[in-house]
Protein backbone atom coordinates (compact mmCIF):
# COMPACT_ATOMS: atom_id res chain seq x y z
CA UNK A 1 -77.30 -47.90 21.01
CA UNK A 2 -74.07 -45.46 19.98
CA UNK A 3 -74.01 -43.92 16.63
CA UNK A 4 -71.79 -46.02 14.66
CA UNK A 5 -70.97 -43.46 12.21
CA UNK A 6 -69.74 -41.40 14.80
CA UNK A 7 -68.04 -43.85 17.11
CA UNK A 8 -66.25 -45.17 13.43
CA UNK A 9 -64.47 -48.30 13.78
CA UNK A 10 -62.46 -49.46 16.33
CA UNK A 11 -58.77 -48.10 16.96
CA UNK A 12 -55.70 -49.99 15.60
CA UNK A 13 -52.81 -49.66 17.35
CA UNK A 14 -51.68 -48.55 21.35
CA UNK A 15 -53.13 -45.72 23.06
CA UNK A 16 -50.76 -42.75 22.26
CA UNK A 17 -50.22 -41.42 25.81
CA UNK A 18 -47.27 -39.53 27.40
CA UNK A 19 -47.04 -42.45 30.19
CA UNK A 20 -46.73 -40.06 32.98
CA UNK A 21 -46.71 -41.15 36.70
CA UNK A 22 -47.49 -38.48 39.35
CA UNK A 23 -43.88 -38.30 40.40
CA UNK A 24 -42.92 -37.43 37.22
CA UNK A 25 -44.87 -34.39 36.61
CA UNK A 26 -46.08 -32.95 39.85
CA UNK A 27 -47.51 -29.37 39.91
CA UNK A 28 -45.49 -26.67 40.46
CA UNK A 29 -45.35 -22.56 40.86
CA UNK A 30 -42.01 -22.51 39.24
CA UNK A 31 -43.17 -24.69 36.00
CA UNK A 32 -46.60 -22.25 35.89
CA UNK A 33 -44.63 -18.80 36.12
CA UNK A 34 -41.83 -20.15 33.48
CA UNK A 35 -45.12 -21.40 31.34
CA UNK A 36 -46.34 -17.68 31.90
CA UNK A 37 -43.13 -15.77 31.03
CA UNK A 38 -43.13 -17.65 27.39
CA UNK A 39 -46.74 -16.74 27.40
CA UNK A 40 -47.67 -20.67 27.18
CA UNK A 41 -50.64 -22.08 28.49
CA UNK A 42 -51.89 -25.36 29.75
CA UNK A 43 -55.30 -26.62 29.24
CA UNK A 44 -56.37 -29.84 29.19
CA UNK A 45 -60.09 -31.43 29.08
CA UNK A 46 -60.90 -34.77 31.24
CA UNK A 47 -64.07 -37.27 31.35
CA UNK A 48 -63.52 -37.57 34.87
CA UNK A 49 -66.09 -40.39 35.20
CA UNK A 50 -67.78 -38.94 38.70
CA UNK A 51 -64.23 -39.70 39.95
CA UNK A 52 -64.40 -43.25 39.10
CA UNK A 53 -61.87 -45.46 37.35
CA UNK A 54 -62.77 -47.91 34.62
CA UNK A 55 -63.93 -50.41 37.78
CA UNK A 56 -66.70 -47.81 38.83
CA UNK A 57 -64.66 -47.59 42.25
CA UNK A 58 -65.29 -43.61 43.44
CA UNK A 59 -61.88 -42.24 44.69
CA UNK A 60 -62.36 -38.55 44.12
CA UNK A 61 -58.59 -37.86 45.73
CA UNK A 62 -57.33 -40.28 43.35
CA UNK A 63 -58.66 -37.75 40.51
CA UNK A 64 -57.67 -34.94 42.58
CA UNK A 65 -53.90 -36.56 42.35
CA UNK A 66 -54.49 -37.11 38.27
CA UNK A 67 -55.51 -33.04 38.09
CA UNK A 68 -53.22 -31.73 40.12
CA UNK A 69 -49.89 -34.01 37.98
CA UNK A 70 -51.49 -32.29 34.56
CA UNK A 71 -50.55 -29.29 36.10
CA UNK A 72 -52.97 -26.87 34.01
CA UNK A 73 -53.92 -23.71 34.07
CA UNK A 74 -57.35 -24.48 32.78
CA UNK A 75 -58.98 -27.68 32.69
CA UNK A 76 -62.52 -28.64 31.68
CA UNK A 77 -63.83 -31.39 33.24
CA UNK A 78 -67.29 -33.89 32.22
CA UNK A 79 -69.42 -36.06 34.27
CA UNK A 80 -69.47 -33.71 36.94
CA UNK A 81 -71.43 -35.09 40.42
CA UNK A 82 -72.84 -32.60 42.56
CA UNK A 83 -75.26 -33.99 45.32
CA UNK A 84 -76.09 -36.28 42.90
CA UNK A 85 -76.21 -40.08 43.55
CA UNK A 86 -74.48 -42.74 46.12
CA UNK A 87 -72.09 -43.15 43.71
CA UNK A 88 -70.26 -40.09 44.74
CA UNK A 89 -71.07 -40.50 47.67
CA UNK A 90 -73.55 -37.36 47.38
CA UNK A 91 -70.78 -35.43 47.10
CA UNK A 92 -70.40 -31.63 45.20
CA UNK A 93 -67.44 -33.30 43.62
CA UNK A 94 -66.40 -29.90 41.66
CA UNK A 95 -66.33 -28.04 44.21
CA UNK A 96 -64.14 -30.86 46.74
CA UNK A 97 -61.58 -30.97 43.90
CA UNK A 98 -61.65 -27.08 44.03
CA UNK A 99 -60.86 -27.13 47.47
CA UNK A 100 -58.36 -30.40 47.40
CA UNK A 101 -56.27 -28.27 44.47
CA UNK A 102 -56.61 -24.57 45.18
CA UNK A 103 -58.37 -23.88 42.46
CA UNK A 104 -61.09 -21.39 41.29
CA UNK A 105 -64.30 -23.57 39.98
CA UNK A 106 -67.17 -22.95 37.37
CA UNK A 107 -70.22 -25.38 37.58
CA UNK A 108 -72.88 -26.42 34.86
CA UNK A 109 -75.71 -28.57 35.91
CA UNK A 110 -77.53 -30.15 32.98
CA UNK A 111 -79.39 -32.32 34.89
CA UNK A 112 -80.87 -30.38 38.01
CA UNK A 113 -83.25 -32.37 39.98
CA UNK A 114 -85.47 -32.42 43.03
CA UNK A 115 -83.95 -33.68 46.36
CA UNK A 116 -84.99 -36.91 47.65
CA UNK A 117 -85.86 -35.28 50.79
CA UNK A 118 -86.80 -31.67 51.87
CA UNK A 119 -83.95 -29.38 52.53
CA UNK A 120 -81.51 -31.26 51.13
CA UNK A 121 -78.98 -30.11 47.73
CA UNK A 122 -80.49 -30.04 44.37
CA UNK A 123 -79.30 -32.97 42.88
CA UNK A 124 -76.99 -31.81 39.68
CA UNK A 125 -75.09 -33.32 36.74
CA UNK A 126 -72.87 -31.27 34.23
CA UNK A 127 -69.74 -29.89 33.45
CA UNK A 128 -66.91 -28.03 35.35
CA UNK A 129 -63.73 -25.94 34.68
CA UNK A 130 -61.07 -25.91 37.42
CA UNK A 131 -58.74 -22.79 36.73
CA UNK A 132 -55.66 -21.75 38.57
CA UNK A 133 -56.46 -18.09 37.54
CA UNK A 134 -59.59 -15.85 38.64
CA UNK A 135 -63.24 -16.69 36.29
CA UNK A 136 -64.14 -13.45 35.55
CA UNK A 137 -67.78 -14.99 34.52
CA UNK A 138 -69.60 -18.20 33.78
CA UNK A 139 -73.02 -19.54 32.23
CA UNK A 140 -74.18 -22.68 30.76
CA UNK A 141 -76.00 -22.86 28.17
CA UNK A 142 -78.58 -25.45 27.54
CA UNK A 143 -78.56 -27.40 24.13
CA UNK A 144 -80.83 -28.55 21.86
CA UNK A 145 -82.41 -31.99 23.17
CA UNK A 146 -84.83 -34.79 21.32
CA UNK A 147 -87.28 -36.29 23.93
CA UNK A 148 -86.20 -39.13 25.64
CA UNK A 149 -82.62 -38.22 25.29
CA UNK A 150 -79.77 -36.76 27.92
CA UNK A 151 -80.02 -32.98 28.62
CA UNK A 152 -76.31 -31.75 27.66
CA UNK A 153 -74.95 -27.87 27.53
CA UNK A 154 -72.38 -25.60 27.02
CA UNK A 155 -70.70 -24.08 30.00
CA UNK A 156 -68.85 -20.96 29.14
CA UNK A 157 -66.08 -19.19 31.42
CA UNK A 158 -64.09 -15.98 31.09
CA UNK A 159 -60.43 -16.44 32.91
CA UNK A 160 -58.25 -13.59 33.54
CA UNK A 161 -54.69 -15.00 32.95
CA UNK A 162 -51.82 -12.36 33.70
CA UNK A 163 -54.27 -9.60 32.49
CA UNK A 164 -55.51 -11.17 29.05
CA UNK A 165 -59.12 -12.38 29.16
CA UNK A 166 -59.85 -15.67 26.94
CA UNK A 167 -63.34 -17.57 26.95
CA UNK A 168 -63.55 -21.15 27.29
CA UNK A 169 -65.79 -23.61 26.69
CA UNK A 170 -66.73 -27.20 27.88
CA UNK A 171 -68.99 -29.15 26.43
CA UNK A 172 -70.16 -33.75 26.75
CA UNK A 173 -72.20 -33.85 23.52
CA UNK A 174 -74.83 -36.44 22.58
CA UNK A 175 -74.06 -39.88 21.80
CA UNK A 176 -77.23 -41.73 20.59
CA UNK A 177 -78.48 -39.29 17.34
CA UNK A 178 -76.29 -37.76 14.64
CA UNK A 179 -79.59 -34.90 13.58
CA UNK A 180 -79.17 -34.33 17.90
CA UNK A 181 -75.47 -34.10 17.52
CA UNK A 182 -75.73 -31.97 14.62
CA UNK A 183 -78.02 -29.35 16.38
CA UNK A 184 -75.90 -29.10 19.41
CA UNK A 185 -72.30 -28.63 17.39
CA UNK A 186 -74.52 -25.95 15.55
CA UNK A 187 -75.66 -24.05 18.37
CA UNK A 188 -71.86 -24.57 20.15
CA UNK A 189 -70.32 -22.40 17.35
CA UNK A 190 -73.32 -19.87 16.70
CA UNK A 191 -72.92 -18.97 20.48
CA UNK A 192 -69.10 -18.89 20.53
CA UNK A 193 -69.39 -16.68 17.77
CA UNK A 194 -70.60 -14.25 19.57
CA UNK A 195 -67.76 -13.83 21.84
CA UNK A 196 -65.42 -10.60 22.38
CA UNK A 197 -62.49 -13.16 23.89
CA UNK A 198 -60.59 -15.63 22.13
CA UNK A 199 -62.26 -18.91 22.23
CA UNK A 200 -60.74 -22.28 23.42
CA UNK A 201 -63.53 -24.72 22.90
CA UNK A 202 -62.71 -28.30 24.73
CA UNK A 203 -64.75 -31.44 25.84
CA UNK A 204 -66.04 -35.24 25.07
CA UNK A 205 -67.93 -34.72 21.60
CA UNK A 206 -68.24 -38.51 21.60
CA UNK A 207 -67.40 -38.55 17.69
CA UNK A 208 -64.49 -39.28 16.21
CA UNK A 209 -62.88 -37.54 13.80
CA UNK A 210 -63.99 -39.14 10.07
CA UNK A 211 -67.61 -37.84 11.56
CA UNK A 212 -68.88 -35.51 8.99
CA UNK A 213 -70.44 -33.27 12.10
CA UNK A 214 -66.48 -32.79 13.52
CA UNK A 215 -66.05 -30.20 10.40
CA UNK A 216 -68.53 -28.40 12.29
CA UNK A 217 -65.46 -27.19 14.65
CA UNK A 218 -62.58 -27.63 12.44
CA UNK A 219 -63.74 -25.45 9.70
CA UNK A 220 -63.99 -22.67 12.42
CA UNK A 221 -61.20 -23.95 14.98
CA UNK A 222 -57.73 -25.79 14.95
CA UNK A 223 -57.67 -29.49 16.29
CA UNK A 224 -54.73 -29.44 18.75
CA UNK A 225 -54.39 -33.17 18.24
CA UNK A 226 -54.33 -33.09 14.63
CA UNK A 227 -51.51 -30.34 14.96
CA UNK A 228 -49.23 -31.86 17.19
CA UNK A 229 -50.22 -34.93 18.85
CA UNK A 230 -48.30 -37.86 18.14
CA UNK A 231 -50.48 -41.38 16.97
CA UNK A 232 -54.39 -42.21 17.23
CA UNK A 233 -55.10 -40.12 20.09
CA UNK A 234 -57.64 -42.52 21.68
CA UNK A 235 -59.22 -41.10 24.52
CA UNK A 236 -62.04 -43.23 25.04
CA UNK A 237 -61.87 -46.91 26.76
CA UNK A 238 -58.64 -46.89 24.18
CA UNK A 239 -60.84 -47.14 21.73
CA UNK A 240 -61.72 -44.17 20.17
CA UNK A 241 -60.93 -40.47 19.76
CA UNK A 242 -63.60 -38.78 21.98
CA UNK A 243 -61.71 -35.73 23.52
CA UNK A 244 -61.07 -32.97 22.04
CA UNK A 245 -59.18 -29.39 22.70
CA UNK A 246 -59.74 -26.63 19.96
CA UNK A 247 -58.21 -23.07 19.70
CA UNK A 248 -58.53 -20.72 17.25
CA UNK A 249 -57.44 -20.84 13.14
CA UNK A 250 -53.38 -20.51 13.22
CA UNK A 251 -52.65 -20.63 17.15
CA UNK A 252 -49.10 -21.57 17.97
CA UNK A 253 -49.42 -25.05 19.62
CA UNK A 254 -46.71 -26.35 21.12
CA UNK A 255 -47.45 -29.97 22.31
CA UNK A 256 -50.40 -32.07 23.03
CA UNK A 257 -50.88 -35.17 24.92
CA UNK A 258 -53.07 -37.84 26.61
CA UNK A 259 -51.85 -38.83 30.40
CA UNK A 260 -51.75 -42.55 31.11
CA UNK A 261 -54.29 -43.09 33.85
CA UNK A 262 -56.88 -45.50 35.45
CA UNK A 263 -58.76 -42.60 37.59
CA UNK A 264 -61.35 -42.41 34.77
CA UNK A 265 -62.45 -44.28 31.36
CA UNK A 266 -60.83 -41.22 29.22
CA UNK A 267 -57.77 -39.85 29.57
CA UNK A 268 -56.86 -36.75 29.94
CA UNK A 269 -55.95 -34.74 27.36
CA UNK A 270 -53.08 -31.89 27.77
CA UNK A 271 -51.79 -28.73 25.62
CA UNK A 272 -49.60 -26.33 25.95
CA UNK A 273 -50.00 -23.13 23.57
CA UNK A 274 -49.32 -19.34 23.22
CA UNK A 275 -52.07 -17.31 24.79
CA UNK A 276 -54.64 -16.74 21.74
């Protein structure tokens, strides 16, 4: 059963989504290096769903299309497949989008099971980053768990953008205990706090934002959404605001947005800001 004081009530209102088809916003060198002159990023974070839409239909290229139209620099992606299950076709469905896009790639299994037969992949679930620039380093981190509940982490990167080093990290947080949610957000921050990089912390927390626990990250880090974005900022099934992108205390935002999309229950969600 979901935490009802962290799921809050439902949404009023429309999903507040830049409505953007793939024609409109395709990727492109020139938008990147003009982003890059002005010193702007993009990152975005996206429940990818194991590259299924709302109708549990796998279409990893139609995901690959929904990435490569957000045109980031950065993005962190959830409900990551890799040899997993039939359901992805047993596919290491980071890496394939890696390939598909051009893009460097940063893996963190939180489950990490046994093959079903000898010599085959270890069968993985987790967290990715996709980054147009080289990952200087990566770990993942694993987070405090209550028996009988889902093994979730934090997977960390370094990226080298034009010379400046920032650390990023991706987390899909626990969704059945508050005292479980509590202990991960806790050990989230304590480690970030250790960094020598800036930190952009991103992910599903799968809380809202009246959740008592979401101060965890907002006393420490700016909410891009509550900067900038525009309405409700649903996320989730359109019903609730799940994803989250935070940067640190006073960073210049300059937009943020969700992406209309039916490659995945979420939607993504996009900002643009000054390199921390």
């Amino acid at each position: 059963m979901m935490s009802i004081s962290r799921r809050g009530l439902l949404g009023a209102g429309a999903v507040a989504a830049a409505g953007v088809g793939l024609a409109a916003m395709p990727a492109s060198a020139t938008a990147e290096k003009r982003r890059i002159r002005r010193g702007v990023i993009r990152v975005a974070s996206f429940n990818i769903h194991y590259g299924a839409g709302p109708d549990n239909v796998f279409d990893l290229r139609h995901t690959a299309e929904m990435i490569e139209a957000i045109d980031a620099d950065v993005i962190g992606l959830q409900e990551v497949d890799k040899h997993f299950r039939a359901r992805s076709e047993w596919l290491d469905t980071a890496g394939e989008l890696a390939g598909m896009l051009g893009m460097h790639q940063a893996y963190g299994a939180n489950y990490d099971l046994d093959p079903l037969e000898p010599g085959q992949p270890r069968r993985q679930y987790g967290t990715a980053f996709l980054s147009r620039w080289p990952i200087l380093e990566s770990s993942n981190t694993r987070l405090p768990q209550y028996t009988g509940s889902e093994p979730r982490g934090l997977l960390e990167v370094v990226v080298n953008i034009q010379g400046r080093q920032v650390r990023l990290g991706n987390s899909h947080m626990q969704h059945t205990s508050d005292a479980e949610w509590q202990e991960q957000a806790d050990a989230i921050v304590a480690r970030l706090a250790q960094s020598a990089q800036p930190v952009i912390l991103l992910g599903d927390t799968n809380a809202v934002p009246a959740f008592p626990g979401i101060k965890t990250f907002t006393d420490r880090y700016d909410d891009v959404w509550a900067r900038v974005g525009v309405g409700p900022g649903l996320s989730a099934a359109n019903t609730w605001r799940f994803d989250y992108v935070f940067v640190p205390k006073g960073s210049d935002v300059r937009s943020a947005w969700l992406v209309s999309t039916d490659a995945s229950d979420h939607l993504p969600l996009v900002t643009d800001l000054l390199l921390p």
